[in-house]
C-alpha atoms as a PDB file:
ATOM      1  CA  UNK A   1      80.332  71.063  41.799  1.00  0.00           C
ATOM      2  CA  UNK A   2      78.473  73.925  40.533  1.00  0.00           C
ATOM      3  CA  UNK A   3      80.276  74.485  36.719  1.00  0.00           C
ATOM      4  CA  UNK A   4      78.903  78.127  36.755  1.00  0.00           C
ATOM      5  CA  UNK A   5      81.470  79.536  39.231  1.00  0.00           C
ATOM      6  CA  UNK A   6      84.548  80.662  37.509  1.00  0.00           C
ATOM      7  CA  UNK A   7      87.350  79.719  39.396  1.00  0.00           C
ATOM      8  CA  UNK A   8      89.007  83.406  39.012  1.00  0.00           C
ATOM      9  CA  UNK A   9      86.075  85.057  40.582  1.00  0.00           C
ATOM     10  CA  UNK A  10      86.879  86.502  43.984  1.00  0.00           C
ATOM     11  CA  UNK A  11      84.724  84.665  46.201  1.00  0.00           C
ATOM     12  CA  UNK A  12      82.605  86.074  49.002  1.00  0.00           C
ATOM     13  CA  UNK A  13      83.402  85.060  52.319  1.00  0.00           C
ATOM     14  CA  UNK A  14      80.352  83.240  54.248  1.00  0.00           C
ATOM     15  CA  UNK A  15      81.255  83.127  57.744  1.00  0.00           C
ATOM     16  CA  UNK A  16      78.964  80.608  60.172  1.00  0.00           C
ATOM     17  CA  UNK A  17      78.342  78.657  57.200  1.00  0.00           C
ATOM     18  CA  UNK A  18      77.132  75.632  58.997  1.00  0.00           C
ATOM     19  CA  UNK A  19      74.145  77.596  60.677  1.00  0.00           C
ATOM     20  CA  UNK A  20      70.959  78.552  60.405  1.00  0.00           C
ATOM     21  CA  UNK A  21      71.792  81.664  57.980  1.00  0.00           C
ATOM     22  CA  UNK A  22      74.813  81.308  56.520  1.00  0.00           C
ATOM     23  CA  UNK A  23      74.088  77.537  54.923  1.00  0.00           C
ATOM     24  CA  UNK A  24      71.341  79.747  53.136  1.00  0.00           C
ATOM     25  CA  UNK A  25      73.179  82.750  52.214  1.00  0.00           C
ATOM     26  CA  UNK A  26      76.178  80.029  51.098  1.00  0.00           C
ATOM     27  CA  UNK A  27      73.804  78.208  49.591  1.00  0.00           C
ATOM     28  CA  UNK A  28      71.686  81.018  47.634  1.00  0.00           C
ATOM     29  CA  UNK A  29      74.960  82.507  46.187  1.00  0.00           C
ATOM     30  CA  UNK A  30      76.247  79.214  44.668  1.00  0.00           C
ATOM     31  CA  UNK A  31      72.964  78.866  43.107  1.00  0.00           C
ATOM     32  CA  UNK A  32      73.730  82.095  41.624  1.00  0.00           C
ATOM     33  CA  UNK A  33      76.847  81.124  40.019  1.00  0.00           C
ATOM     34  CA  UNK A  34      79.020  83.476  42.829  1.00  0.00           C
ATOM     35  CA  UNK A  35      81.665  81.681  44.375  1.00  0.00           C
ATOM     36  CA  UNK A  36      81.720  81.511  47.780  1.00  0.00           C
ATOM     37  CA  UNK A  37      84.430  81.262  50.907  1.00  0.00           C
ATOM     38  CA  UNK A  38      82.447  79.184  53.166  1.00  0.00           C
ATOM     39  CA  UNK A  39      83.512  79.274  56.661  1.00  0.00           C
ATOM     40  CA  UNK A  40      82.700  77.150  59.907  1.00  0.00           C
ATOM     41  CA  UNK A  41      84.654  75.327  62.594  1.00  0.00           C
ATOM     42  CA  UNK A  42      83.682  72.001  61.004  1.00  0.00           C
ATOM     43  CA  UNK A  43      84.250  70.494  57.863  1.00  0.00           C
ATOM     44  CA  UNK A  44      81.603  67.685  57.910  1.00  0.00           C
ATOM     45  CA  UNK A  45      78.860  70.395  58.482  1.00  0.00           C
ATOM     46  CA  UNK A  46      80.540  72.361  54.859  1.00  0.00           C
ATOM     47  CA  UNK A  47      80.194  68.860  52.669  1.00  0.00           C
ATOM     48  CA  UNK A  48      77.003  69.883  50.965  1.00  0.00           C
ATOM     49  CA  UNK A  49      78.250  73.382  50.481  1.00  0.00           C
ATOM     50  CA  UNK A  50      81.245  71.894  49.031  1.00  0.00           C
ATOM     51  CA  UNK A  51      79.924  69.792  46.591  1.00  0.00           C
ATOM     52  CA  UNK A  52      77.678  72.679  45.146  1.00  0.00           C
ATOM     53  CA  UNK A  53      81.697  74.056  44.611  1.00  0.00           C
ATOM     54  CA  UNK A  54      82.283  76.248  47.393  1.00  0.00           C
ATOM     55  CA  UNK A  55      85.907  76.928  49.355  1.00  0.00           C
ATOM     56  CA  UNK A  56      85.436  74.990  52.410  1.00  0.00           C
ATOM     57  CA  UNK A  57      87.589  76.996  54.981  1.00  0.00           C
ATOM     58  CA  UNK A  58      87.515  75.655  58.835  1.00  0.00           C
ATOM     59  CA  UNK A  59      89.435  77.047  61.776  1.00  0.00           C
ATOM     60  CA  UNK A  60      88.124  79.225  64.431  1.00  0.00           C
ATOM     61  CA  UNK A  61      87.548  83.044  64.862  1.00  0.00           C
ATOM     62  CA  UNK A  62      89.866  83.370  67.638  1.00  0.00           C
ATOM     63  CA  UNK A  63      93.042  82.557  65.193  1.00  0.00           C
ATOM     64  CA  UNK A  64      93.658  86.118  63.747  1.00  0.00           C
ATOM     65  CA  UNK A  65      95.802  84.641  61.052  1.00  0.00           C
ATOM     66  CA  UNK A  66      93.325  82.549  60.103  1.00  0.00           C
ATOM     67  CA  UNK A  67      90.811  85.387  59.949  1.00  0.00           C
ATOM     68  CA  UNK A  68      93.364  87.268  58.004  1.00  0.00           C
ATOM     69  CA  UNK A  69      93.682  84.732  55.518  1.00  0.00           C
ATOM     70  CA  UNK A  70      90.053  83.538  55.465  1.00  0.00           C
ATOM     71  CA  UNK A  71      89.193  87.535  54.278  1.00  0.00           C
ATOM     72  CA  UNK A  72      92.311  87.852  52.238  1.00  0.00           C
ATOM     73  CA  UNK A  73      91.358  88.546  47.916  1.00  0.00           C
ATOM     74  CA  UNK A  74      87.732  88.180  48.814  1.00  0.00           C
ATOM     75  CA  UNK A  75      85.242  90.728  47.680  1.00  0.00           C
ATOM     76  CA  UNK A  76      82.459  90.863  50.202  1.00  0.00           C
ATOM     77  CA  UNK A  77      81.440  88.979  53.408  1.00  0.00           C
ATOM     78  CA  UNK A  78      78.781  87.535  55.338  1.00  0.00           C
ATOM     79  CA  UNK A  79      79.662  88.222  58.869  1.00  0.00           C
ATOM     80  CA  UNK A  80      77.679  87.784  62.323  1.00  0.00           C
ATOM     81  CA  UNK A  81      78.959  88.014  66.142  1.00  0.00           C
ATOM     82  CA  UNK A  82      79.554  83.905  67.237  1.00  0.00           C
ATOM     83  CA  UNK A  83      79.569  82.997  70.571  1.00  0.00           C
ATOM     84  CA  UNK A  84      79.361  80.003  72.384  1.00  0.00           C
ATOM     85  CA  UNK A  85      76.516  79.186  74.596  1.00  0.00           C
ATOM     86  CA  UNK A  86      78.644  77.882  77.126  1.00  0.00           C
ATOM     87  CA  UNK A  87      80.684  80.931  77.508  1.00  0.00           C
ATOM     88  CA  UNK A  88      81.603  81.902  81.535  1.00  0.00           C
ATOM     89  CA  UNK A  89      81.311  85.678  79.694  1.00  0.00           C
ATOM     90  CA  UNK A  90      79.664  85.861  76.340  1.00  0.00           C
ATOM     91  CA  UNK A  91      79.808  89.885  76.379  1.00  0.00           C
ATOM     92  CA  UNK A  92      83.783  89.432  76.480  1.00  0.00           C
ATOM     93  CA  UNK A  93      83.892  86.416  74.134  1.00  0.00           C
ATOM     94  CA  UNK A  94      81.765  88.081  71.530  1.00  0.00           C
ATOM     95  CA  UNK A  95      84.098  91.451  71.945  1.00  0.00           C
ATOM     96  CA  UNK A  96      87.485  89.559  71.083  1.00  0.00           C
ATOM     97  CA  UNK A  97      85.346  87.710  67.985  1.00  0.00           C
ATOM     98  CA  UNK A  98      84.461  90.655  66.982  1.00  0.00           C
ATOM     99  CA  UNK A  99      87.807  92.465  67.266  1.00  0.00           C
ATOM    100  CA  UNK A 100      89.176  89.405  65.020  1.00  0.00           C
ATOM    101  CA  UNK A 101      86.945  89.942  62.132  1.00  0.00           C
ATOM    102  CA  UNK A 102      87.145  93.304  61.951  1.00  0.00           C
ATOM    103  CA  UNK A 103      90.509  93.566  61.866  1.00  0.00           C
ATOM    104  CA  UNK A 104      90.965  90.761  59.002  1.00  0.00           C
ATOM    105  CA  UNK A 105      88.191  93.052  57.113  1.00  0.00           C
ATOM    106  CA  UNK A 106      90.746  95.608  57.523  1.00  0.00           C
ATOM    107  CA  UNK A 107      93.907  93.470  56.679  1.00  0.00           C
ATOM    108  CA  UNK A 108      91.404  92.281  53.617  1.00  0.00           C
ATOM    109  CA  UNK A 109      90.143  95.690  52.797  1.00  0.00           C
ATOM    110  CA  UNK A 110      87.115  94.244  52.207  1.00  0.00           C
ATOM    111  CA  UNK A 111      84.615  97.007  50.698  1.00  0.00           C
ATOM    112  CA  UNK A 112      81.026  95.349  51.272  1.00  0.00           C
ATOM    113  CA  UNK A 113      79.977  93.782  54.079  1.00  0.00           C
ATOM    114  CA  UNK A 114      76.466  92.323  55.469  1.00  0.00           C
ATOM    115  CA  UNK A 115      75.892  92.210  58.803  1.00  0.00           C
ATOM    116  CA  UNK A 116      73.740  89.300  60.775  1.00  0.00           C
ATOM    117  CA  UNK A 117      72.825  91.650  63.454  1.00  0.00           C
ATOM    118  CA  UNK A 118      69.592  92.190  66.239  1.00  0.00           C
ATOM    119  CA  UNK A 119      66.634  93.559  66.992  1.00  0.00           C
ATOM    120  CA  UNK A 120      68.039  95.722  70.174  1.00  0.00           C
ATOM    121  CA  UNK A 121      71.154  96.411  68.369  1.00  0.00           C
ATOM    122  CA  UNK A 122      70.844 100.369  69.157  1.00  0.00           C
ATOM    123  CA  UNK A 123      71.119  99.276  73.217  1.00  0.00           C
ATOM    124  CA  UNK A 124      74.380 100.355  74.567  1.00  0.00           C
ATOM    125  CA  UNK A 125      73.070  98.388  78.238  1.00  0.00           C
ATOM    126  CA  UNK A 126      75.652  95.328  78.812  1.00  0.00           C
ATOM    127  CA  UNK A 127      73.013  92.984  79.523  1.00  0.00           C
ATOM    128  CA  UNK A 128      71.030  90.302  77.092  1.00  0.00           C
ATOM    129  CA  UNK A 129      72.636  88.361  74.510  1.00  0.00           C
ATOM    130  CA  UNK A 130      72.346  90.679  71.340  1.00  0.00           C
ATOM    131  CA  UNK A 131      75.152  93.721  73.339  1.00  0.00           C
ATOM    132  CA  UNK A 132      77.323  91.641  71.509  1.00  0.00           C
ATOM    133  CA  UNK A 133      75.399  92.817  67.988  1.00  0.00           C
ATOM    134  CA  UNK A 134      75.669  96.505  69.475  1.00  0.00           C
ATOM    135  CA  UNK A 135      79.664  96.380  69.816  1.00  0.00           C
ATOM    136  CA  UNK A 136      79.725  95.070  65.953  1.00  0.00           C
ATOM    137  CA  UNK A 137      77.639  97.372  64.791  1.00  0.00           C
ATOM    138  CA  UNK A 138      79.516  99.701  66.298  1.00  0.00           C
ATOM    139  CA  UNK A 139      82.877  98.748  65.069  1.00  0.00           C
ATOM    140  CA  UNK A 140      81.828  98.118  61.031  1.00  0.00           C
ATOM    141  CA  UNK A 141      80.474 101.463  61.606  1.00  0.00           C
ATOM    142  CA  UNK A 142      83.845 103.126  62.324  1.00  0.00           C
ATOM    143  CA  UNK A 143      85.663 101.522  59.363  1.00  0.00           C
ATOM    144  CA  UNK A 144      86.477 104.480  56.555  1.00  0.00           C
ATOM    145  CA  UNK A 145      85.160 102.977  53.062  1.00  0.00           C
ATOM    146  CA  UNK A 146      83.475 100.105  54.407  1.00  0.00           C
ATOM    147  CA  UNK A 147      80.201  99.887  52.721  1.00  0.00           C
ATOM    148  CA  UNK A 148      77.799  97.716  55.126  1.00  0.00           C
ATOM    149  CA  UNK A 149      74.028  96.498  56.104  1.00  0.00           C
ATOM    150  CA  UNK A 150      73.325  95.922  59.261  1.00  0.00           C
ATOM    151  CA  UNK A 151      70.681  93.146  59.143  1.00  0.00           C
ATOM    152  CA  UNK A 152      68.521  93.865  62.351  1.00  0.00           C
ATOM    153  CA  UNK A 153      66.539  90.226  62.303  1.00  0.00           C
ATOM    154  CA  UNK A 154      64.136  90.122  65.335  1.00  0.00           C
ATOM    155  CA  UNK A 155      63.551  87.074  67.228  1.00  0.00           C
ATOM    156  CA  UNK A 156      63.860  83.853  65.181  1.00  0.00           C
ATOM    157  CA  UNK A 157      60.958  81.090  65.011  1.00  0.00           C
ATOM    158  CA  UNK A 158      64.102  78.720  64.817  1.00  0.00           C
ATOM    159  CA  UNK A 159      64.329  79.173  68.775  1.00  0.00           C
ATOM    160  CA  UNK A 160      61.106  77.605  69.624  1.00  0.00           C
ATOM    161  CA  UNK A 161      62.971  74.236  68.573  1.00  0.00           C
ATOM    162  CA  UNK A 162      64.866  74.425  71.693  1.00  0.00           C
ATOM    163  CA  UNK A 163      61.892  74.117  73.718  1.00  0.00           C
ATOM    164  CA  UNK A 164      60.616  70.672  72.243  1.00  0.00           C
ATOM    165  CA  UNK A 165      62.750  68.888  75.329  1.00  0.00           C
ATOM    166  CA  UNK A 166      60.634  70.846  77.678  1.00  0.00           C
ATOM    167  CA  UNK A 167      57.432  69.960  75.843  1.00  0.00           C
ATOM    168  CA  UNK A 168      58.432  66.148  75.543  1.00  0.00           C
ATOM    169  CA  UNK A 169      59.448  65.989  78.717  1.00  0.00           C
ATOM    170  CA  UNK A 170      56.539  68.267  81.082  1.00  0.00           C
ATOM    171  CA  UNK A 171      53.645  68.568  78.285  1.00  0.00           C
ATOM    172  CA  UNK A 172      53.810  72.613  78.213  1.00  0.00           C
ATOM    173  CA  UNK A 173      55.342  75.384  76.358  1.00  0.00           C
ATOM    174  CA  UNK A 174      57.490  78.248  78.042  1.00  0.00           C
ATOM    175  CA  UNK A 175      59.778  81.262  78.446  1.00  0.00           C
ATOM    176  CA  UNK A 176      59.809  84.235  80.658  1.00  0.00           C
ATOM    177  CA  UNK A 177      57.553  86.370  77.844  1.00  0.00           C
ATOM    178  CA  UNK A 178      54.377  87.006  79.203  1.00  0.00           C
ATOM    179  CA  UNK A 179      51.248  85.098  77.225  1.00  0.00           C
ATOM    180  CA  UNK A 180      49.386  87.705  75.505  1.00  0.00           C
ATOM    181  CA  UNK A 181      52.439  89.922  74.856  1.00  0.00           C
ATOM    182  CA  UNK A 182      52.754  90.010  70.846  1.00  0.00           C
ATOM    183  CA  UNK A 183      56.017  90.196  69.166  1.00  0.00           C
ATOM    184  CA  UNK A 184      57.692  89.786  65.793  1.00  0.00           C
ATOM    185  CA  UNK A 185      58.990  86.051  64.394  1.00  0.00           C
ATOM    186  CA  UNK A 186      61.081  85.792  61.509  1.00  0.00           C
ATOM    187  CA  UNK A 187      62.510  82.150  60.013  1.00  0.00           C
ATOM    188  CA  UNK A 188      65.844  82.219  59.773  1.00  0.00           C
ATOM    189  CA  UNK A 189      66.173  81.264  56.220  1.00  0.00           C
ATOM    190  CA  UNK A 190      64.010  84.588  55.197  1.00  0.00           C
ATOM    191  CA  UNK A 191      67.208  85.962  56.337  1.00  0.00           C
ATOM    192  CA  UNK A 192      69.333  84.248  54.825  1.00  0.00           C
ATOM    193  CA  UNK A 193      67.572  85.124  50.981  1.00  0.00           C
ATOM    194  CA  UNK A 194      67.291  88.839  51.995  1.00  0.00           C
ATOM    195  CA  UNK A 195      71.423  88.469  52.902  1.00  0.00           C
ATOM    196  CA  UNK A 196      72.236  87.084  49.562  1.00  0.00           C
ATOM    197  CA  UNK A 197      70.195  89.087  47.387  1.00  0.00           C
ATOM    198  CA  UNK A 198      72.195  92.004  49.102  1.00  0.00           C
ATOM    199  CA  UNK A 199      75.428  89.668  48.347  1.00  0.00           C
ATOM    200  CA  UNK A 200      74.875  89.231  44.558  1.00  0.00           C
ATOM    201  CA  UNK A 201      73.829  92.773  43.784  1.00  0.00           C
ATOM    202  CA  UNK A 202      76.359  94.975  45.632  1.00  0.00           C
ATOM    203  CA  UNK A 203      74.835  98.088  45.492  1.00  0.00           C
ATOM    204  CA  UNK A 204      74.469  99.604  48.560  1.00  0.00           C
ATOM    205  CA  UNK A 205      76.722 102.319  49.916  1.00  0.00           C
ATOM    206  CA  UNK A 206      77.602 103.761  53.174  1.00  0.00           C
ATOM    207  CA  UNK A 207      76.507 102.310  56.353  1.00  0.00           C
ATOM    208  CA  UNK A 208      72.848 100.930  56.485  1.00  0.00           C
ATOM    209  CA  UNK A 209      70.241  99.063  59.083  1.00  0.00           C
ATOM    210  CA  UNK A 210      67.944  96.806  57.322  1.00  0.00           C
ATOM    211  CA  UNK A 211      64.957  95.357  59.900  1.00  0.00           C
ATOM    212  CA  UNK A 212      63.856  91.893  59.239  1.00  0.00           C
ATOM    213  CA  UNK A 213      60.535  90.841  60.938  1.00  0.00           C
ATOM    214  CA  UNK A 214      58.368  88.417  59.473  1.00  0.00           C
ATOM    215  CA  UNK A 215      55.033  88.260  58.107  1.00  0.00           C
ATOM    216  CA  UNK A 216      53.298  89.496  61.762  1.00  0.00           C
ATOM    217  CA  UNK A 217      53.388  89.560  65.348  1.00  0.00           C
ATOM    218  CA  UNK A 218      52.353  86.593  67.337  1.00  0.00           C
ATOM    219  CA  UNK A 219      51.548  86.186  71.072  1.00  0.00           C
ATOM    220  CA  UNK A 220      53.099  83.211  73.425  1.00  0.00           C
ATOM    221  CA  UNK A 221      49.661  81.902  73.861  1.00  0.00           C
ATOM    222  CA  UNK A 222      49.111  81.695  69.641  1.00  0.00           C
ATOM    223  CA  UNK A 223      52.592  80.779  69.347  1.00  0.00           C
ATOM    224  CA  UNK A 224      52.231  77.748  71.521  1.00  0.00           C
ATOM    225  CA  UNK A 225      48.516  77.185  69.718  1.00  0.00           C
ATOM    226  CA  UNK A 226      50.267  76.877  66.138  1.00  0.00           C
ATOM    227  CA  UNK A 227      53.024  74.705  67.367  1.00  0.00           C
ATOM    228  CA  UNK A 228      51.296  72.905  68.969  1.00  0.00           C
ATOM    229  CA  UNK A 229      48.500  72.063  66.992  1.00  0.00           C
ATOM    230  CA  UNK A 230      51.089  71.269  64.213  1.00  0.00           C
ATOM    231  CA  UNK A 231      52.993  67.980  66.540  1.00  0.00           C
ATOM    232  CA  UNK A 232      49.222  66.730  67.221  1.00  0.00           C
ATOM    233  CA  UNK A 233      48.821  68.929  70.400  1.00  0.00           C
ATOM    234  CA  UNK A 234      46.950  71.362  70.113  1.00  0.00           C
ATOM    235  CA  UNK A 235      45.635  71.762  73.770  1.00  0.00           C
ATOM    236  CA  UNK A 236      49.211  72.324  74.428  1.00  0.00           C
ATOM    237  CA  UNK A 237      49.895  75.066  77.603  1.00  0.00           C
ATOM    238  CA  UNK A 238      51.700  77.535  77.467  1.00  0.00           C
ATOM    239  CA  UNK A 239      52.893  78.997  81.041  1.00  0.00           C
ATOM    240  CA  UNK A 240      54.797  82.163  81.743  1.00  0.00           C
ATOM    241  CA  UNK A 241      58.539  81.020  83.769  1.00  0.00           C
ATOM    242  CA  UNK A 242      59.714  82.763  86.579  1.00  0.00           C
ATOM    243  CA  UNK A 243      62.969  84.334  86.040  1.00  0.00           C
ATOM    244  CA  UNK A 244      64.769  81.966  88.573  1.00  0.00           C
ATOM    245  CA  UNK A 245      63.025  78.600  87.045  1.00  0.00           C
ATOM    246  CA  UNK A 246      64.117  79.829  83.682  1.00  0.00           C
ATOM    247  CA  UNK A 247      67.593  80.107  84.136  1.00  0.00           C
ATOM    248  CA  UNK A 248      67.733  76.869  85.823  1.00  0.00           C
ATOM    249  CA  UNK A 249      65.904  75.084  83.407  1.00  0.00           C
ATOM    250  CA  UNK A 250      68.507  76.510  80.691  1.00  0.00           C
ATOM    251  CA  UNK A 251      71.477  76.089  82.984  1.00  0.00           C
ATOM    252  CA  UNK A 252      70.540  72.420  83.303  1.00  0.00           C
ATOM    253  CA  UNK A 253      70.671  71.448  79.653  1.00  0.00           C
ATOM    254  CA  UNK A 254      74.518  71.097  80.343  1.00  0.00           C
ATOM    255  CA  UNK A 255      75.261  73.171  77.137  1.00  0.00           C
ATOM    256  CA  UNK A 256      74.381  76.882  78.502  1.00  0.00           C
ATOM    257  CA  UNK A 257      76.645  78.545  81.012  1.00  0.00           C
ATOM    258  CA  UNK A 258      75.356  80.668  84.160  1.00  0.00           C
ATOM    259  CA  UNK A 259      76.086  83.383  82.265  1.00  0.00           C
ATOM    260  CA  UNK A 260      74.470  82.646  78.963  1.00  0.00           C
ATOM    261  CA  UNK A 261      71.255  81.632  80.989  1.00  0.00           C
ATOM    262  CA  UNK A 262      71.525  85.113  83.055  1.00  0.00           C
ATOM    263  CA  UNK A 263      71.872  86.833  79.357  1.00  0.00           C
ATOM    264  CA  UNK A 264      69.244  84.714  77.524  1.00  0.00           C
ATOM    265  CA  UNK A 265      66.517  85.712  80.511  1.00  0.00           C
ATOM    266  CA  UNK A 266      67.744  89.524  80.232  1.00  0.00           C
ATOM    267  CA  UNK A 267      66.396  89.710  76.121  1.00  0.00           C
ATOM    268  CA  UNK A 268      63.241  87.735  77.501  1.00  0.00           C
ATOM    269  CA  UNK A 269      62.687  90.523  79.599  1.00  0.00           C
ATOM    270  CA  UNK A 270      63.548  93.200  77.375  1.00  0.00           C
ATOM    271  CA  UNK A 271      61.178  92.115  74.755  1.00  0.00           C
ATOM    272  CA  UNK A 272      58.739  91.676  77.242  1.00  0.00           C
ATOM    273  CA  UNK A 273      58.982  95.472  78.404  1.00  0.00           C
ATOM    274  CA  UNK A 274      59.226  96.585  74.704  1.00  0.00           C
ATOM    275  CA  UNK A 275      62.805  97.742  75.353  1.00  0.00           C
ATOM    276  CA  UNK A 276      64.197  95.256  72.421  1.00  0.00           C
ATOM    277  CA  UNK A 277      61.359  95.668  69.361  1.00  0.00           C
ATOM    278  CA  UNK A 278      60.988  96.336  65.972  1.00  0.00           C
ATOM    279  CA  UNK A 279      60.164  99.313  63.844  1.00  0.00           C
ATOM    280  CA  UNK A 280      57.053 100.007  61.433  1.00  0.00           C
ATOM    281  CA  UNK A 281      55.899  97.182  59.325  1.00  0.00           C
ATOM    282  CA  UNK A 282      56.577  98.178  56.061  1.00  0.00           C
ATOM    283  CA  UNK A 283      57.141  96.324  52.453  1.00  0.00           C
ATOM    284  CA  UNK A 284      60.581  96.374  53.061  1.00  0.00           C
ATOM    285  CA  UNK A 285      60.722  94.712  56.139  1.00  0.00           C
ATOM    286  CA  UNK A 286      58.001  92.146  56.443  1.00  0.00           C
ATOM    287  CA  UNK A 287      59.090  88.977  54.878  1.00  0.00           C
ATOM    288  CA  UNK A 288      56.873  86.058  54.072  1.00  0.00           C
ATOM    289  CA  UNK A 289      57.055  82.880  56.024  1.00  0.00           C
ATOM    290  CA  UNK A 290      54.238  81.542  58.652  1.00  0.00           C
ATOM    291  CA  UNK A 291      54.600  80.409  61.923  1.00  0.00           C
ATOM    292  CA  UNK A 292      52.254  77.710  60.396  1.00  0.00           C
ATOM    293  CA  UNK A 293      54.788  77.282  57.589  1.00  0.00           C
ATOM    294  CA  UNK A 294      57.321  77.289  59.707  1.00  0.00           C
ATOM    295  CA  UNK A 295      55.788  74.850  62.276  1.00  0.00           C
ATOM    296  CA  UNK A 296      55.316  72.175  59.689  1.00  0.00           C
ATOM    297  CA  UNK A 297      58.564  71.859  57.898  1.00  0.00           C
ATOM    298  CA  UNK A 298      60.961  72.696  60.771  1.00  0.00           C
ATOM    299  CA  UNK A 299      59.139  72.369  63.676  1.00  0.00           C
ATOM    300  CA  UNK A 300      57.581  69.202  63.017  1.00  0.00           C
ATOM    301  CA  UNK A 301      60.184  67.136  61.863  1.00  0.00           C
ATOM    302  CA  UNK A 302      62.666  68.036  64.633  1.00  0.00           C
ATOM    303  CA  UNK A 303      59.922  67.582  67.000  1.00  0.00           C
ATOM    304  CA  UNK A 304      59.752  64.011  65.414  1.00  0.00           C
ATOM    305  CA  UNK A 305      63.399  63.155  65.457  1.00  0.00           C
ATOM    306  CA  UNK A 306      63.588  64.574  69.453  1.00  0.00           C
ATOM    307  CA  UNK A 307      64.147  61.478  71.512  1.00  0.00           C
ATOM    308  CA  UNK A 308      61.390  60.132  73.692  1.00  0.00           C
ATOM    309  CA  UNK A 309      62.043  61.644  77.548  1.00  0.00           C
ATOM    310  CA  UNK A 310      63.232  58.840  79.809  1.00  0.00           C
ATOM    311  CA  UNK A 311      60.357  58.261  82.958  1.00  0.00           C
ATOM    312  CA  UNK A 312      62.988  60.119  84.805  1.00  0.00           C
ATOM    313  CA  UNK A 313      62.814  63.168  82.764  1.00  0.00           C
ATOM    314  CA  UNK A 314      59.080  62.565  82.718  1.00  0.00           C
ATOM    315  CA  UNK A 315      58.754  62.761  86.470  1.00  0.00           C
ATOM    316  CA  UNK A 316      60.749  65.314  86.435  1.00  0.00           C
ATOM    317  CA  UNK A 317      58.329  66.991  83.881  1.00  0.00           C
ATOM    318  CA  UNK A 318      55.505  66.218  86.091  1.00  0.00           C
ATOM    319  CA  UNK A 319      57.062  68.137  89.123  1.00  0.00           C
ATOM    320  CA  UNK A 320      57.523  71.108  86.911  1.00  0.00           C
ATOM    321  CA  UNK A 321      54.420  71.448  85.929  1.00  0.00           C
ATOM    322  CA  UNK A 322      52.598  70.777  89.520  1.00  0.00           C
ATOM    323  CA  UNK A 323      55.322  73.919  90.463  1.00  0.00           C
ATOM    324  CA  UNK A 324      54.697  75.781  88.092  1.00  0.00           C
ATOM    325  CA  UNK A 325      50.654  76.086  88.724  1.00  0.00           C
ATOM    326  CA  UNK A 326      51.897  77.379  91.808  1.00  0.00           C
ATOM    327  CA  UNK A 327      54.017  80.321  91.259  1.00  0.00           C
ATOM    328  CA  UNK A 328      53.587  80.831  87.484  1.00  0.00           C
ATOM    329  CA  UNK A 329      50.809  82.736  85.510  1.00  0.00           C
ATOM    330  CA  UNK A 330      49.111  80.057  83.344  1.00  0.00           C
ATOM    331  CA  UNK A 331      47.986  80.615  79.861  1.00  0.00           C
END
């Protein structure tokens, strides 16, 4: 229990406090001595945040009373757009989520507000995963008073964890982002610092975009280099996916729906063509972490806890790959 927080204080809600951001924004604040509402769908994920002396608040999004409450005599939030990966229609999900938080921000009359939103974020096109980030912004944006920073992160180095299965199981790296095309990587928990500093201070005023984009721009093919070289590969491929293979090969994790899998291969391609993308590297919006930092103390160790692929999966892995130097571009 953190002795610093007063229990008077009006506490700052933390919503997705289980995830990548919101455990450090949750986190950040209680080390900071401001309490904190920490909100999640499961408790067991909140017991660390509750023993540093945060609320521990579970329920889900979709229970406006809950929302209500959850927002209710706080002074600020931590917000984002949740949706679940195995959605039949994220777009619609993510516009009822985001209906229910805004309207307990209302009921609240919460004041300040920081917003976990996307690179892309301006795009009004129903299509990739971040429209969902568009409709928020949109809404907080419409709210008389509200004071708010839009957070526009760009793509996080967290998601290259999700492709350690593939590279267990068929020895390469891949997405549907062509190899020499450089974008922007940020880790998640630079976002997370830059959230609560906002958090503790309270300053800002009116309706704001912050961009978030890490240290520099890497290409697939250096991308794939660094992580690589980091889990003892470092001749590890990396090969461009058709658009078809990809959503197959996402669809057949058994967690992403059709839909998602459409969605996720959408954003591939609008990074790709430049249509989702940063601004101007500036002071303000460059943060600090390495892909090679990042590679060793995230990448690494999940790599290392990442089951061993079963000869199944391995064959499978082999078939990929013998497909792949077919109809693929290789790296």
């Amino acid at each position: 229990m953190n002795t610093a927080i007063k229990n008077h204080e009006r506490p700052i809600v933390v919503l997705g406090a289980s995830g990548r951001v919101g455990n450090v924004v949750a986190r950040h604040l209680l080390d900071k001595g401001i309490a904190v509402r920490a909100v999640a769908r499961h408790t067991e994920k909140l017991k660390p945040l509750e023993e540093k002396g945060a609320e521990i608040w579970t329920g889900a999004i979709e229970e406006q009373d809950f929302m209500n409450t959850v927002f209710t005599n706080a002074k600020a939030a931590f917000i984002l757009t949740p949706g679940d990966t195995a959605s039949p229609d994220l777009h619609e999900e993510q516009r009822k989520n985001n209906e229910h938080i805004v309207t307990a921000i209302k009921h609240a009359g919460i004041t300040h507000v920081v917003f976990l939103s996307s690179w892309g974020a301006e795009l009004a096109e129903k299509s990739g995963t971040i429209y969902g980030c568009y409709l928020m912004e949109q809404l907080l944006n419409q709210i008389t008073g509200l004071h708010v920073v839009h957070l526009r992160a760009v793509w996080f180095m967290d998601n290259f964890i999700y492709n350690i299965g593939l590279i267990k199981m068929a020895g390469i790296n891949g997405l549907s982002i062509d190899a020499d095309f450089s974008f922007p990587c940020i880790d998640s928990k630079d976002i997370g610092v830059v959230a609560a500093h906002y958090l503790s201070v309270l300053d800002f005023t009116g309706k704001n975009i912050h961009y978030l984009q890490g240290p520099r721009d890497y290409s697939m093919k250096e991308v794939t280099k660094i992580l690589g070289t980091a889990i003892g590969k470092p001749s590890l491929k990396y090969i461009k996916f058709p658009k078809s293979v990809m959503i197959q090969g996402l669809k057949s994790s058994g967690t992403i729906s059709a839909n998602v899998a459409q969605l996720l291969v959408e954003t591939n391609e609008k990074i790709n063509a430049s249509k989702v993308h940063g601004e101007i590297r500036t002071a303000a919006n460059t943060t600090t972490t390495t892909l090679e930092e990042f590679a060793k103390n995230k990448f690494l160790p999940a790599y290392n806890n990442e089951k061993k692929p079963s000869f199944f999966s391995k064959l499978q892995g082999a078939f990929l790959r013998l497909y792949l130097s077919l109809t693929a571009n290789n790296a």
